[in-house]
PDB file of N, CA and C in Angstrom:
ATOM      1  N   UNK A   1     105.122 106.893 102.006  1.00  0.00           N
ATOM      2  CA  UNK A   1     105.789 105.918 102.861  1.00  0.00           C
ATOM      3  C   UNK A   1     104.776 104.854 103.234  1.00  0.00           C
ATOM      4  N   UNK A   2     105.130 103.412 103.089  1.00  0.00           N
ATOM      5  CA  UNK A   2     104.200 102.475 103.441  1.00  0.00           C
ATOM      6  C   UNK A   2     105.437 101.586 104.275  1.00  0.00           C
ATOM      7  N   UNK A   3     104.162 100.446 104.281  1.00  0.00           N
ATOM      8  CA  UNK A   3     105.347  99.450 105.072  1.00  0.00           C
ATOM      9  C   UNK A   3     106.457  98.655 104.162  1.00  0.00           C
ATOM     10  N   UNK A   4     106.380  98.534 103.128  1.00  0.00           N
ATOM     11  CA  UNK A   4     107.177  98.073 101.780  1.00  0.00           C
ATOM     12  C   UNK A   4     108.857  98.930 101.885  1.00  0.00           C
ATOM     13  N   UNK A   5     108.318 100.871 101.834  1.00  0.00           N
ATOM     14  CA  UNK A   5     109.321 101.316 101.831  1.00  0.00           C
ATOM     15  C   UNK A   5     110.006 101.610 102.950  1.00  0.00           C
ATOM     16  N   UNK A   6     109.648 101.448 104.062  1.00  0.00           N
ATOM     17  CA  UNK A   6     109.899 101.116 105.267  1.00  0.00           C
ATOM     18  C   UNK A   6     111.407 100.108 105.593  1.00  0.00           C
ATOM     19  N   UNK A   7     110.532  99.127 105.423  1.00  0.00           N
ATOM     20  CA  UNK A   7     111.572  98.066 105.498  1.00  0.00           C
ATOM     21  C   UNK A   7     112.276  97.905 104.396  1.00  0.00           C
ATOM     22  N   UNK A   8     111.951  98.412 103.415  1.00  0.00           N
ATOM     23  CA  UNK A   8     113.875  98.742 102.012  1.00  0.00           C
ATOM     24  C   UNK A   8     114.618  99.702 102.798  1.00  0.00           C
ATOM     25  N   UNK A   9     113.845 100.770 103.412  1.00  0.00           N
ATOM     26  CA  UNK A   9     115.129 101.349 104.365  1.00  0.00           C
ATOM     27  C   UNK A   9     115.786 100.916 105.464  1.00  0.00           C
ATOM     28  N   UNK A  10     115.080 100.188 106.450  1.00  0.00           N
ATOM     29  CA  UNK A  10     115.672  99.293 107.424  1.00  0.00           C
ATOM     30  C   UNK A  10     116.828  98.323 106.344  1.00  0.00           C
ATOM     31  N   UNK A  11     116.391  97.857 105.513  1.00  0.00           N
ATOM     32  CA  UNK A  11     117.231  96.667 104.853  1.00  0.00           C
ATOM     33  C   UNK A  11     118.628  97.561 104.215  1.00  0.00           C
ATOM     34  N   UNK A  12     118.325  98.731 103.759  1.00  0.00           N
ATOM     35  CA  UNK A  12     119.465  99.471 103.487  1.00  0.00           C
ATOM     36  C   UNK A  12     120.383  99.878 104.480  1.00  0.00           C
ATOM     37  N   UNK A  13     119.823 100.669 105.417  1.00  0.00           N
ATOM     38  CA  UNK A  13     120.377 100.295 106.854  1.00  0.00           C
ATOM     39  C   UNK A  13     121.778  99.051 107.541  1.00  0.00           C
ATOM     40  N   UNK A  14     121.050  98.364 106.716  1.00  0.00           N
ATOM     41  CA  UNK A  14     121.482  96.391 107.304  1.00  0.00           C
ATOM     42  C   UNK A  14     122.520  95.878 106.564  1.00  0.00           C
ATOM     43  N   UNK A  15     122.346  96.445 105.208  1.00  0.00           N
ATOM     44  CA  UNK A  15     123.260  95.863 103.900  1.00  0.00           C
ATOM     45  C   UNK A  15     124.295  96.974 103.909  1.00  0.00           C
ATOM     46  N   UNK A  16     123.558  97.719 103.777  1.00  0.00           N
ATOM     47  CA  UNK A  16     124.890  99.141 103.348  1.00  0.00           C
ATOM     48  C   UNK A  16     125.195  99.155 101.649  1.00  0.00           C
ATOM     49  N   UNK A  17     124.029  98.712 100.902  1.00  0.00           N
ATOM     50  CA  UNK A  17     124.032  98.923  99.787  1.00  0.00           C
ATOM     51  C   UNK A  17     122.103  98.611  98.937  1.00  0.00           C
ATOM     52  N   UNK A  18     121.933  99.405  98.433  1.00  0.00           N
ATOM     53  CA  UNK A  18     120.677  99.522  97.741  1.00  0.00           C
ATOM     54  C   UNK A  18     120.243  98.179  97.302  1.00  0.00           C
ATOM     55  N   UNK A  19     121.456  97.836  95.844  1.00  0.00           N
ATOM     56  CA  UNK A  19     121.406  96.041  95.251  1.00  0.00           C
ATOM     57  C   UNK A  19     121.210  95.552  96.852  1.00  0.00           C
ATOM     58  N   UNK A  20     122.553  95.073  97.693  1.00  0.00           N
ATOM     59  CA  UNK A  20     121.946  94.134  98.638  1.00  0.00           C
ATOM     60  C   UNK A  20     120.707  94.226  99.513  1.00  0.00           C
ATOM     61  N   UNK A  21     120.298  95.489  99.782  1.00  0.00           N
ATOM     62  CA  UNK A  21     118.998  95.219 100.154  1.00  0.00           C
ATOM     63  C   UNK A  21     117.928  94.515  99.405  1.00  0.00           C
ATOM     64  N   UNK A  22     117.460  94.834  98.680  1.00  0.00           N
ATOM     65  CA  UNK A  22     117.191  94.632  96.833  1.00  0.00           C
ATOM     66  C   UNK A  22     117.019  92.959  97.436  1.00  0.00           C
ATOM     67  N   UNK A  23     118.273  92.682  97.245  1.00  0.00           N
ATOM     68  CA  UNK A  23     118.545  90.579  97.271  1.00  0.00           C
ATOM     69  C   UNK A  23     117.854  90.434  98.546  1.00  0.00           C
ATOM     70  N   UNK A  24     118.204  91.074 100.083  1.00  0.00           N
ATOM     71  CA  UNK A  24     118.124  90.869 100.989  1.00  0.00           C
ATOM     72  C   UNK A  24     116.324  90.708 101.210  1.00  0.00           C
ATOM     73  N   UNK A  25     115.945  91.395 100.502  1.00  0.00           N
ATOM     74  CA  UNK A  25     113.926  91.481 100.746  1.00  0.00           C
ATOM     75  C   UNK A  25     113.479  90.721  99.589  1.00  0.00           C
ATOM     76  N   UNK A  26     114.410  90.069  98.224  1.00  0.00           N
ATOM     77  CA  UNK A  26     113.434  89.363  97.122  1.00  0.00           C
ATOM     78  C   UNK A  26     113.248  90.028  96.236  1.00  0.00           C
ATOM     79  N   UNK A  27     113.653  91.301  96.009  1.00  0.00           N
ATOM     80  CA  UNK A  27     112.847  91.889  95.286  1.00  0.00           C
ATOM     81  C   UNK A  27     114.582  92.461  93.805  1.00  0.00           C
ATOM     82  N   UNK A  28     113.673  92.590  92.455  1.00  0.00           N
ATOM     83  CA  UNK A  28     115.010  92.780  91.562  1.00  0.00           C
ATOM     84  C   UNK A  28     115.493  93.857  91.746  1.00  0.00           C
ATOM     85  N   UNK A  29     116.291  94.384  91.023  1.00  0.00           N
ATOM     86  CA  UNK A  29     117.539  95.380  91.511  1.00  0.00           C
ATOM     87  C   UNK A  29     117.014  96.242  90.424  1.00  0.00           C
ATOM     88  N   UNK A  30     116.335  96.321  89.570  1.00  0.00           N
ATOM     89  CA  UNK A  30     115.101  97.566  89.098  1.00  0.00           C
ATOM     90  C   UNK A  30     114.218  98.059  89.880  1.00  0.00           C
ATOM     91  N   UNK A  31     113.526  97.291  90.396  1.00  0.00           N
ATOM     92  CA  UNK A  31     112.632  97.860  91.575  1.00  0.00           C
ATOM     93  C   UNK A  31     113.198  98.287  92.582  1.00  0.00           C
ATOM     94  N   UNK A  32     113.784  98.211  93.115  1.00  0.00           N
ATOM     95  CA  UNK A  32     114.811  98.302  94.110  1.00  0.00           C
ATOM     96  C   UNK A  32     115.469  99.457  94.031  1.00  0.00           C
ATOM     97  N   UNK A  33     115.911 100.234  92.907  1.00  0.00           N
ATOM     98  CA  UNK A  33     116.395 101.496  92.818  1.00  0.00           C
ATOM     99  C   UNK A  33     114.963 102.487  92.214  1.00  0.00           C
ATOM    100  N   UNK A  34     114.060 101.921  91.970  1.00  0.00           N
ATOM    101  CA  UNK A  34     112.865 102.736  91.254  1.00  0.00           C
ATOM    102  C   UNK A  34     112.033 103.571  92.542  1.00  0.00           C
ATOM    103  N   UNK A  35     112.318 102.299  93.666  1.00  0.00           N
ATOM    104  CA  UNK A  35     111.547 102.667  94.936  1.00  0.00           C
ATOM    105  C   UNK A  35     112.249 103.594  95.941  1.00  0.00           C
ATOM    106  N   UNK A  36     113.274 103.759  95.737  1.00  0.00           N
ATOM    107  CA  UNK A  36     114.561 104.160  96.380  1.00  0.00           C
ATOM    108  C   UNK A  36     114.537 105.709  95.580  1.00  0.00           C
ATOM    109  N   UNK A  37     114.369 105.857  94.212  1.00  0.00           N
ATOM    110  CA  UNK A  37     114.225 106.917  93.751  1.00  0.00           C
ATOM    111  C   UNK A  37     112.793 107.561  93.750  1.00  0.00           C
ATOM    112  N   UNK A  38     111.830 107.141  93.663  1.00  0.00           N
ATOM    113  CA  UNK A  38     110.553 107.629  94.281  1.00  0.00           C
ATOM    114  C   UNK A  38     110.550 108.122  95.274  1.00  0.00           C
ATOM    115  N   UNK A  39     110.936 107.446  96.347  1.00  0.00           N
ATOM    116  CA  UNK A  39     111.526 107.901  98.031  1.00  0.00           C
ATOM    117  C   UNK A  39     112.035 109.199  97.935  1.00  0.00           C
ATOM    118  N   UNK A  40     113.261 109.239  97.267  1.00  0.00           N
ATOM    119  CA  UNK A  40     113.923 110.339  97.238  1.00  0.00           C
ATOM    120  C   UNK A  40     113.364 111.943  96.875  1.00  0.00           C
ATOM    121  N   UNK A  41     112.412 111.657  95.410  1.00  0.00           N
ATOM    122  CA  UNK A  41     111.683 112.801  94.995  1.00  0.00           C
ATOM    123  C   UNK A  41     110.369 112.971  96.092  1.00  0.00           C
ATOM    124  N   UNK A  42     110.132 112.161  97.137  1.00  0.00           N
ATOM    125  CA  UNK A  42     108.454 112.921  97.328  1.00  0.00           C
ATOM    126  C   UNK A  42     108.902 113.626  98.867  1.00  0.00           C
ATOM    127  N   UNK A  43     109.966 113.817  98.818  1.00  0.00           N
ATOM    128  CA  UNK A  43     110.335 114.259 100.577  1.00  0.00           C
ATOM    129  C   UNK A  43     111.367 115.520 100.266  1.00  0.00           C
ATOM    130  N   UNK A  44     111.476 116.418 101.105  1.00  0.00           N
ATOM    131  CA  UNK A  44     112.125 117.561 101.328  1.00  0.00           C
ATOM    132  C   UNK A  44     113.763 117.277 100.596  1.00  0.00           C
ATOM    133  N   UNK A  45     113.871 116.105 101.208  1.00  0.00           N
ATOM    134  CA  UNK A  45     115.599 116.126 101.528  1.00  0.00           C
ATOM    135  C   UNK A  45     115.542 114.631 100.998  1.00  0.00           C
ATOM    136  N   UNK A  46     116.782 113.785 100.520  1.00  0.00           N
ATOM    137  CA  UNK A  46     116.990 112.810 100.033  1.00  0.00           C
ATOM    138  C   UNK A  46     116.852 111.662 101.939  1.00  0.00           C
ATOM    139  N   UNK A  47     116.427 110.534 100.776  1.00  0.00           N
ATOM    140  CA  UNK A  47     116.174 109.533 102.442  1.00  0.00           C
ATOM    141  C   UNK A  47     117.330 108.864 102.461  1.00  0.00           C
ATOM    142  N   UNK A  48     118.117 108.531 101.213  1.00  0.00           N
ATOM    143  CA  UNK A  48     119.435 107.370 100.977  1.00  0.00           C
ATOM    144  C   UNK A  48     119.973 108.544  99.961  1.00  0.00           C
ATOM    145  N   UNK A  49     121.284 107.907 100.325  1.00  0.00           N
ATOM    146  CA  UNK A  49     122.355 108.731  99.415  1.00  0.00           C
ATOM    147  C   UNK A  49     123.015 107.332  99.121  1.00  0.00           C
ATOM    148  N   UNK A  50     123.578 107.782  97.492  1.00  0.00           N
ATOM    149  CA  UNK A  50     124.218 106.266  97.388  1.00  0.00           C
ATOM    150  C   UNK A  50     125.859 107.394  96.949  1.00  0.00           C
ATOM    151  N   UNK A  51     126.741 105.846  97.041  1.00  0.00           N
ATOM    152  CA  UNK A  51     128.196 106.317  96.565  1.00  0.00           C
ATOM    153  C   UNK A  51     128.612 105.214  95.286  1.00  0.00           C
ATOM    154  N   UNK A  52     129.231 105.857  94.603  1.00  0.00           N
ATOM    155  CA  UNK A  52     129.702 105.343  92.952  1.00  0.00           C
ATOM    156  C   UNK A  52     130.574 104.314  93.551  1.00  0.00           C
ATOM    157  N   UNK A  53     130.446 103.607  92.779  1.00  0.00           N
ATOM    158  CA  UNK A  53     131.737 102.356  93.045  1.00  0.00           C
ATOM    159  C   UNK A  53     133.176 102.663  92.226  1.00  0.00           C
ATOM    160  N   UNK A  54     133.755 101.592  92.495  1.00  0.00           N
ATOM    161  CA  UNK A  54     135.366 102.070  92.430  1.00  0.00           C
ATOM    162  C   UNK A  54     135.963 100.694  92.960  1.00  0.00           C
ATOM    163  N   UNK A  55     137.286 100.896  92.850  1.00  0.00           N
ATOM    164  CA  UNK A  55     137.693 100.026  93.963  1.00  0.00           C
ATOM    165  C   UNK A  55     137.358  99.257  94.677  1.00  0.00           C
ATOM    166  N   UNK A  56     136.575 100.218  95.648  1.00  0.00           N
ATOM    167  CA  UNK A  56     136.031 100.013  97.055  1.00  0.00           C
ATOM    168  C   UNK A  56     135.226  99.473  96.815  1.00  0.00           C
ATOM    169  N   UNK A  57     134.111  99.655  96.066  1.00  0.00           N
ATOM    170  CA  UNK A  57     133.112  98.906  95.570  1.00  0.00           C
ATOM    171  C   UNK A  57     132.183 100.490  95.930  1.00  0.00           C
ATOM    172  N   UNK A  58     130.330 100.899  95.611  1.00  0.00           N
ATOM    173  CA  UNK A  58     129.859 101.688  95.619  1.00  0.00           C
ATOM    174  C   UNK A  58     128.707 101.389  96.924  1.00  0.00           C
ATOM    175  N   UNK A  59     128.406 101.854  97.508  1.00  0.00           N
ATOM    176  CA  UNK A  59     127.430 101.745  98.205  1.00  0.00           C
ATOM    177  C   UNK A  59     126.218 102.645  98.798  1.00  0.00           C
ATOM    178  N   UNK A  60     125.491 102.392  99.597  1.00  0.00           N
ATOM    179  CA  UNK A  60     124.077 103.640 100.153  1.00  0.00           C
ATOM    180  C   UNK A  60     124.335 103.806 101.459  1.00  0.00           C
ATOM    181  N   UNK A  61     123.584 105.247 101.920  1.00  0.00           N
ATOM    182  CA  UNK A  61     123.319 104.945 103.203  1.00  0.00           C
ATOM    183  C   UNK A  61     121.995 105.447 102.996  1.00  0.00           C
ATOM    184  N   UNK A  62     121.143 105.212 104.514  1.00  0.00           N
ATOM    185  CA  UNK A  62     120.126 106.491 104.478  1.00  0.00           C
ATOM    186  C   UNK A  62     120.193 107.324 105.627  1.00  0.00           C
ATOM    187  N   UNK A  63     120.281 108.231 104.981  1.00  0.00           N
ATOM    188  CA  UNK A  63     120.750 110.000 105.704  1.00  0.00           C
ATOM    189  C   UNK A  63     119.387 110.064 106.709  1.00  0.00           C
ATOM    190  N   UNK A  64     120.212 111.008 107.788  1.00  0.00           N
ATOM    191  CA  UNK A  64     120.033 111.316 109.276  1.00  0.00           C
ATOM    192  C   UNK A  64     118.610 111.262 108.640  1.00  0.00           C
ATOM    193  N   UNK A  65     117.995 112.385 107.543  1.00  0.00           N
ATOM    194  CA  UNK A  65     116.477 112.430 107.583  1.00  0.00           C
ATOM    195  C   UNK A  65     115.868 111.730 107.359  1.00  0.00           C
ATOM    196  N   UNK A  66     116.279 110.328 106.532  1.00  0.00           N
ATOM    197  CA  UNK A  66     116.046 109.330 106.422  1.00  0.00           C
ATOM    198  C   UNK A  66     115.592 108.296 107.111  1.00  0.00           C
ATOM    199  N   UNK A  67     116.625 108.151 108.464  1.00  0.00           N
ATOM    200  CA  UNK A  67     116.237 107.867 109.331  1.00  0.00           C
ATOM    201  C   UNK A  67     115.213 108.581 110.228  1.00  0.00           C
ATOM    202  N   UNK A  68     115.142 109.664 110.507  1.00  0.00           N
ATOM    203  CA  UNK A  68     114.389 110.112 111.290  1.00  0.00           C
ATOM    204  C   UNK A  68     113.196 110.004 111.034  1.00  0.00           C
ATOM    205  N   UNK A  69     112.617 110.464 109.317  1.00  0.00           N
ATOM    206  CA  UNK A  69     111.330 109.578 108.587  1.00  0.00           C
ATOM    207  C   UNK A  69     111.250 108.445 108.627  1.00  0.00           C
ATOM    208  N   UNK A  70     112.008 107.412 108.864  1.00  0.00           N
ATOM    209  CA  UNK A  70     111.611 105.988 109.428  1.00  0.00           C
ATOM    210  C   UNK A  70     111.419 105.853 110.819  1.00  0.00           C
ATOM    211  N   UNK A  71     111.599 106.713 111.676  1.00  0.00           N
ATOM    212  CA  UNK A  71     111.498 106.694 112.976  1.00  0.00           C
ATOM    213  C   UNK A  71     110.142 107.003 113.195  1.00  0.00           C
ATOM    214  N   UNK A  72     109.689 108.323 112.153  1.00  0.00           N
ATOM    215  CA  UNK A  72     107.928 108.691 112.608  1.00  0.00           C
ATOM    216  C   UNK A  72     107.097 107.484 112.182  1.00  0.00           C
ATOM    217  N   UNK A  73     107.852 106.748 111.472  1.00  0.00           N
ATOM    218  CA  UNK A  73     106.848 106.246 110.432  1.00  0.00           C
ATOM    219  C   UNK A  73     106.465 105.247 111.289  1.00  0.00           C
ATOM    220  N   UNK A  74     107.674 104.545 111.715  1.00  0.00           N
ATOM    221  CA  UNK A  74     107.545 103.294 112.915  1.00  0.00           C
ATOM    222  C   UNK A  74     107.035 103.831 113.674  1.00  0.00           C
ATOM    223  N   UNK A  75     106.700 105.164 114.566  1.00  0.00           N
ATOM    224  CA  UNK A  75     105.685 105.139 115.711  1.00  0.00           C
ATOM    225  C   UNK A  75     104.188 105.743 115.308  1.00  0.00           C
ATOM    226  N   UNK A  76     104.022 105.755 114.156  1.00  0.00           N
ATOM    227  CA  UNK A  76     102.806 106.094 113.814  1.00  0.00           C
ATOM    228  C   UNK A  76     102.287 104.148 113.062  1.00  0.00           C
ATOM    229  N   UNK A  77     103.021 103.871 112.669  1.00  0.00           N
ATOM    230  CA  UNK A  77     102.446 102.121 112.605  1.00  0.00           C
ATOM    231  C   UNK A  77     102.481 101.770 114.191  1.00  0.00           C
ATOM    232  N   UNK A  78     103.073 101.919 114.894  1.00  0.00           N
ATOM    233  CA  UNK A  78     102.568 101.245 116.938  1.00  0.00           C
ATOM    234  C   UNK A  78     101.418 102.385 117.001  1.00  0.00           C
ATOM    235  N   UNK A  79     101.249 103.732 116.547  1.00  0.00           N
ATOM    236  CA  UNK A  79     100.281 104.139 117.579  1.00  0.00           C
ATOM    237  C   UNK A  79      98.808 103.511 116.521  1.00  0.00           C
ATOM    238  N   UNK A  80      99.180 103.334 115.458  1.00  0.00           N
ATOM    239  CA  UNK A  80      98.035 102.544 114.549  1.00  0.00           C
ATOM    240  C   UNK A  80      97.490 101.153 114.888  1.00  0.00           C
ATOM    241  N   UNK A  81      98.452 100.586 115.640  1.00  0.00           N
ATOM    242  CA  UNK A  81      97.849  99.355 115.994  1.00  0.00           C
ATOM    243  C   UNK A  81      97.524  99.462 117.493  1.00  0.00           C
ATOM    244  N   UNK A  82      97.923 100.392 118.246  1.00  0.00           N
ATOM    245  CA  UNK A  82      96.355 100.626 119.743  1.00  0.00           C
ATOM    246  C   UNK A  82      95.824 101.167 119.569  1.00  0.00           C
ATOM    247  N   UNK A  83      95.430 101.479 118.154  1.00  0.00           N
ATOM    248  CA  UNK A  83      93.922 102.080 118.242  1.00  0.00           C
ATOM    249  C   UNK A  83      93.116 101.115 117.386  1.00  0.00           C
ATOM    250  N   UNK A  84      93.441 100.224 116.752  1.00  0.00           N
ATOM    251  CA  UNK A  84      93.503  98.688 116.126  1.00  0.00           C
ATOM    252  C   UNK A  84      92.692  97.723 117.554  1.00  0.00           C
ATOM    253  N   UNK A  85      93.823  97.869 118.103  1.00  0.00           N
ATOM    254  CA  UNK A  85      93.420  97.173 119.398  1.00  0.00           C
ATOM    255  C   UNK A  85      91.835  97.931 120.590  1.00  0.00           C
ATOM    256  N   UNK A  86      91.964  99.355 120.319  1.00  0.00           N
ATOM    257  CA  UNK A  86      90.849  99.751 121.003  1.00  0.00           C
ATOM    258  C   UNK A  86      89.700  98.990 121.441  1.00  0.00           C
ATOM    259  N   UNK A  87      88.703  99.277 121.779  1.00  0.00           N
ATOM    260  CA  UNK A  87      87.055  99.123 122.369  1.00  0.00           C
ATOM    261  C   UNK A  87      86.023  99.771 120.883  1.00  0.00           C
ATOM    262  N   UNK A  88      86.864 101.352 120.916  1.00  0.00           N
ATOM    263  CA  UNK A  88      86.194 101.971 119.707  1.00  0.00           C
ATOM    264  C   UNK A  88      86.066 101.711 118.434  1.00  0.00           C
ATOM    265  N   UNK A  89      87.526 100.925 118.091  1.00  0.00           N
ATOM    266  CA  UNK A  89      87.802 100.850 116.849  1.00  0.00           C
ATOM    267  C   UNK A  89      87.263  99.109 116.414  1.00  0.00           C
ATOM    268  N   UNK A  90      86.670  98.490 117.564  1.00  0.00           N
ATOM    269  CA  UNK A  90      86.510  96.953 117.632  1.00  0.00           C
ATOM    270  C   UNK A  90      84.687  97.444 117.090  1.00  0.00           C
ATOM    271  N   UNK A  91      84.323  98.748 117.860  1.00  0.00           N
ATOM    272  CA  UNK A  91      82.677  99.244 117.822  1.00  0.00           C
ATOM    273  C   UNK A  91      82.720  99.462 116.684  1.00  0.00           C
ATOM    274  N   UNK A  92      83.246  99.868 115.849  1.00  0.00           N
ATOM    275  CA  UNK A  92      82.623 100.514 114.520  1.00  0.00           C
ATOM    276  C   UNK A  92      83.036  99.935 113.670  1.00  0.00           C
ATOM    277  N   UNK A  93      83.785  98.460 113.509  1.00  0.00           N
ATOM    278  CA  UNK A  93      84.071  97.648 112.965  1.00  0.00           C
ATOM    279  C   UNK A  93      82.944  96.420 113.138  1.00  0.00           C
ATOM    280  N   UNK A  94      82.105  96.241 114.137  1.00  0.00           N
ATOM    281  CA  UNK A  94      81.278  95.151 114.745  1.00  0.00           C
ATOM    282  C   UNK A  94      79.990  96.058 114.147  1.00  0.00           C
ATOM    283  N   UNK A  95      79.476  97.765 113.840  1.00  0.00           N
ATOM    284  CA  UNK A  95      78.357  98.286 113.517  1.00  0.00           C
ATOM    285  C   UNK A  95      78.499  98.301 112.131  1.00  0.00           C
ATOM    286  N   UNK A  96      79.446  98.065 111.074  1.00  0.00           N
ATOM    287  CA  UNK A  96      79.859  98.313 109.836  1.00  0.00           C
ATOM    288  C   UNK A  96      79.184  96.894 109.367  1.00  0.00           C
ATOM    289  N   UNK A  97      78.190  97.680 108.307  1.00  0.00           N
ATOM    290  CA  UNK A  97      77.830  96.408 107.250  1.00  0.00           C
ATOM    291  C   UNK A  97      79.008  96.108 106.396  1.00  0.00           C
ATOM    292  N   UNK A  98      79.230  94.431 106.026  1.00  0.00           N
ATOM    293  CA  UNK A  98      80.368  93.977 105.684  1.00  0.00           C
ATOM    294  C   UNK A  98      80.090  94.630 103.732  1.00  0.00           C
ATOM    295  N   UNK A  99      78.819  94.661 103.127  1.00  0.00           N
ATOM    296  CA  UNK A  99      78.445  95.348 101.861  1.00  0.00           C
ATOM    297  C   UNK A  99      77.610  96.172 102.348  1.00  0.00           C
ATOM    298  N   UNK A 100      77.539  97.350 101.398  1.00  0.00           N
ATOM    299  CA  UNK A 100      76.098  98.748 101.225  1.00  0.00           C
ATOM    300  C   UNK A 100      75.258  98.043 101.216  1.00  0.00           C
ATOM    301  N   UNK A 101      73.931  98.295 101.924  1.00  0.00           N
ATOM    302  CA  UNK A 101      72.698  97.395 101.589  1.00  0.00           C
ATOM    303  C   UNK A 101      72.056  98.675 100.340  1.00  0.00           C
ATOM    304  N   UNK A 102      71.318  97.588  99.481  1.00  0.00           N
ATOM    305  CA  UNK A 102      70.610  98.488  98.457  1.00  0.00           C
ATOM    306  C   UNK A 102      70.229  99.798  98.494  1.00  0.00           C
ATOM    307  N   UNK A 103      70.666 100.627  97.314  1.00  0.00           N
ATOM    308  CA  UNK A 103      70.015 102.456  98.008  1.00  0.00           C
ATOM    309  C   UNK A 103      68.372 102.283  97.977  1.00  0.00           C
ATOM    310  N   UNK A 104      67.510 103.589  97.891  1.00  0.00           N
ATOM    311  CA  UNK A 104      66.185 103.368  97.769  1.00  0.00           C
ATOM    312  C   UNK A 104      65.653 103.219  96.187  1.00  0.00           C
ATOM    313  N   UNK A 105      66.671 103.331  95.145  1.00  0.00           N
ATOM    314  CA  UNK A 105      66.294 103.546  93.693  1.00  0.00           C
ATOM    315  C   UNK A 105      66.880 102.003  93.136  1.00  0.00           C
ATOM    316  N   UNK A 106      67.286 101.796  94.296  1.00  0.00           N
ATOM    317  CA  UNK A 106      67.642 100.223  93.466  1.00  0.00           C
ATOM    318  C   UNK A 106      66.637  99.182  94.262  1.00  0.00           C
ATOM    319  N   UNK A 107      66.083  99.450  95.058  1.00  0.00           N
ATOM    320  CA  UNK A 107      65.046  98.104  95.449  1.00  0.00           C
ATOM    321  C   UNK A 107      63.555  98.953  94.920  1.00  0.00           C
ATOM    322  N   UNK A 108      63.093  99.633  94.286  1.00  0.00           N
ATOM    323  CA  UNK A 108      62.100  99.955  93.504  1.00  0.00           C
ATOM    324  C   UNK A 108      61.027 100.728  94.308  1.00  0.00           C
TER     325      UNK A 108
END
């Protein structure tokens, strides 16, 4: 789960169909079901369920666990950014050389 697949599930959520999310974020309607099916295999339980079209036309949702894995996910991105925001995390970002300085076998 990143922030990419994140918000294809919010957008699925929004559309009520996989394709329109797909249109709704930019992205083609190959990728769009590739990411949606990746999703699906790396978790216990399916995150979106889709329905065959017909008539009615076919559409997705994403299931209760679905949501609920977008729910951790969103409070583990807020609790990631106050510790972003910290004192600590500002310290060891301000003591961090921006490159490795040379080991001892490379300056001779």
């Amino acid at each position: 789960m990143g922030p990419g697949k994140a918000d294809l599930l919010d957008a699925i959520i929004r559309e009520g169909s996989i394709s329109g999310a797909g249109r709704a974020m930019g992205m083609s309607y190959r990728r769009t079901w590739m990411l949606v099916d990746t999703m699906n295999r790396c978790w216990d339980h399916p995150l979106v369920e889709t329905q065959a079209g017909g008539s009615h036309g076919g559409g997705a949702k994403v299931t209760e666990f679905g949501r609920d894995i977008l729910a951790h996910y969103r409070e583990v991105q807020r609790l990631s950014r106050s510790v972003e925001e910290s004192g600590s995390w500002s310290a060891l970002q301000s003591a961090m050389c921006a490159q490795p300085r040379p080991s001892r076998k490379e300056a001779g």
